[in-house]
Protein backbone atom coordinates (compact mmCIF):
# COMPACT_ATOMS: atom_id res chain seq x y z
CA UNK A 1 0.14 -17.09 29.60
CA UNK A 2 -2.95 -17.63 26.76
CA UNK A 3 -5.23 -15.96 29.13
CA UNK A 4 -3.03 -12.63 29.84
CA UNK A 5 -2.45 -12.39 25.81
CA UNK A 6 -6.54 -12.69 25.59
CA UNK A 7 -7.03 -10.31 28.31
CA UNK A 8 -4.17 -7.80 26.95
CA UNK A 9 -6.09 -8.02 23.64
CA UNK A 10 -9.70 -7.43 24.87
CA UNK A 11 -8.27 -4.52 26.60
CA UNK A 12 -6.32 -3.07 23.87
CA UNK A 13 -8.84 -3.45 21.23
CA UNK A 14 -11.73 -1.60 23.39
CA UNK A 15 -9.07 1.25 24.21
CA UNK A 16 -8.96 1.42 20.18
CA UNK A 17 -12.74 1.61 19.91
CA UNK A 18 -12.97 4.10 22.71
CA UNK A 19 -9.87 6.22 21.00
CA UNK A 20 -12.49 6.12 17.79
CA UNK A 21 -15.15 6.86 19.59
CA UNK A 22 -13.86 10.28 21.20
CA UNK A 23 -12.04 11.01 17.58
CA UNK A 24 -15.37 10.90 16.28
CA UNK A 25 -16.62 14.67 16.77
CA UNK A 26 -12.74 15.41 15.42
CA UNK A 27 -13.57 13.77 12.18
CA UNK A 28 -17.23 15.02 12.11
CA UNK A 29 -15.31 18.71 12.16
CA UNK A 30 -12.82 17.52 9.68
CA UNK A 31 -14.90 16.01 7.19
CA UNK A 32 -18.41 16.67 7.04
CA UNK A 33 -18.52 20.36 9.05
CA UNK A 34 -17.67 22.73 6.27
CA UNK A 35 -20.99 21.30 4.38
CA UNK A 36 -23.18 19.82 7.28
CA UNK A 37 -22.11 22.55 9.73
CA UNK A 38 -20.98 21.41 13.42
CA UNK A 39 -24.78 21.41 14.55
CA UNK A 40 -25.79 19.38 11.64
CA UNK A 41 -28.27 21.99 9.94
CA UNK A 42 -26.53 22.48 6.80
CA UNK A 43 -26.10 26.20 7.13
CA UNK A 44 -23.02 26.66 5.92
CA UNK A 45 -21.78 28.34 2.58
CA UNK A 46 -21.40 25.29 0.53
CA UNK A 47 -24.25 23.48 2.22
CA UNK A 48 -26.60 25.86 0.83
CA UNK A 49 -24.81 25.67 -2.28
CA UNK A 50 -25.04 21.47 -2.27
CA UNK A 51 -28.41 21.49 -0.58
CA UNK A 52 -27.55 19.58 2.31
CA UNK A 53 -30.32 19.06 4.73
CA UNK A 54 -31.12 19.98 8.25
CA UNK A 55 -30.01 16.65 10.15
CA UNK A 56 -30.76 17.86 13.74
CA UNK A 57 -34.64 17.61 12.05
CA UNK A 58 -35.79 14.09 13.32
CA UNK A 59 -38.49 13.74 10.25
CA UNK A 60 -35.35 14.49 7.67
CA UNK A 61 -33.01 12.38 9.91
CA UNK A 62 -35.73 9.40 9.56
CA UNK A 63 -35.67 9.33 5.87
CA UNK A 64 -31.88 7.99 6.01
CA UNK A 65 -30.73 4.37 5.59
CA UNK A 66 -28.24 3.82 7.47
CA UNK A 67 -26.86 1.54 4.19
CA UNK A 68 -27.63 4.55 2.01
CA UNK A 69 -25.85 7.29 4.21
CA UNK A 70 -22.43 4.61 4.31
CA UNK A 71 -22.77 4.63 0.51
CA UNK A 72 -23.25 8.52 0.36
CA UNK A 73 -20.29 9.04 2.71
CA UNK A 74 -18.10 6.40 0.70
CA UNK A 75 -18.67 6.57 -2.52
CA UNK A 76 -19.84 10.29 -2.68
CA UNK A 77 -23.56 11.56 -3.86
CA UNK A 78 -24.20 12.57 -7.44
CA UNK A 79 -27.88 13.99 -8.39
CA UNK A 80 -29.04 15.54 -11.72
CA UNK A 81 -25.39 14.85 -12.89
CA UNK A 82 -24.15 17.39 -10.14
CA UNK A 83 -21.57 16.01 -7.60
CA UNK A 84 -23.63 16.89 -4.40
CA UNK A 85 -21.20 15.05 -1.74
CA UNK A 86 -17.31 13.95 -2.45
CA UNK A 87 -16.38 10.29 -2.05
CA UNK A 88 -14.50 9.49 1.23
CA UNK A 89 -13.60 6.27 0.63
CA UNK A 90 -10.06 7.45 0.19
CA UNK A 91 -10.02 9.38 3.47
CA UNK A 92 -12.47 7.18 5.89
CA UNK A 93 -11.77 3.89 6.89
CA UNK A 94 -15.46 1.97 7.11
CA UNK A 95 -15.41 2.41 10.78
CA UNK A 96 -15.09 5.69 10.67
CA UNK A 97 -18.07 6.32 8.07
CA UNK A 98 -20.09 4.28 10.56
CA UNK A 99 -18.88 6.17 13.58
CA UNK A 100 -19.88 9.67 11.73
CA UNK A 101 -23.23 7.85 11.01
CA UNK A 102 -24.00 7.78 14.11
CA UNK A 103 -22.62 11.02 15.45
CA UNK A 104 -24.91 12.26 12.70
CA UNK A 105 -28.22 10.86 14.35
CA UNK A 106 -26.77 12.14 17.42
CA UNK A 107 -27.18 15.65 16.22
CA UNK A 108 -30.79 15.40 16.24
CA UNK A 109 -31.40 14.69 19.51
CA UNK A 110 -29.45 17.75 21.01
């Protein structure tokens, strides 16, 4: 009986990550699109506005910390005073932010 609740588990809990996993480009759209634009160059109204940069660029992409793009995403971006990025941390579980991480580096490779 211990071993089918183990194996139950392992299966449910990779079903969850895949679920995340294919939610991923959903969020991505939901969140970070109207800024970062689907491709991830940052053409979009209020990405011009914000200055968002081109992400599918691999030099621009490099520059990122993964630690510093979580804390960007999470806690929001200020620069000069100006409120560059919202905070998520309301909206985006820590998963999540690390999931769109990595659909972001993603973008630069297609």
């Amino acid at each position: 009986m211990k071993k089918i609740t183990t194996i139950a588990f392992l299966m449910a809990a990779t079903a969850a990550g895949t679920l995340l996993a294919a939610d991923v480009p959903a969020l991505y759209d939901q969140h970070c699109a109207s800024c970062h634009a689907k491709d991830g160059s940052g053409n979009t109204k209020m990405g011009r506005k914000n200055g968002a940069k081109d992400y599918r660029d691999p030099k621009v992409l490099a520059a990122v910390k993964d630690d510093q793009a979580f804390t960007a995403i999470k806690e929001g971006l200020i620069e000069k005073g100006k409120e560059r990025m919202k905070a998520f941390k309301e909206k985006l579980k820590d998963e999540e932010i690390k999931a769109l991480i990595s659909h972001l580096k993603e973008l630069s490779k297609k």
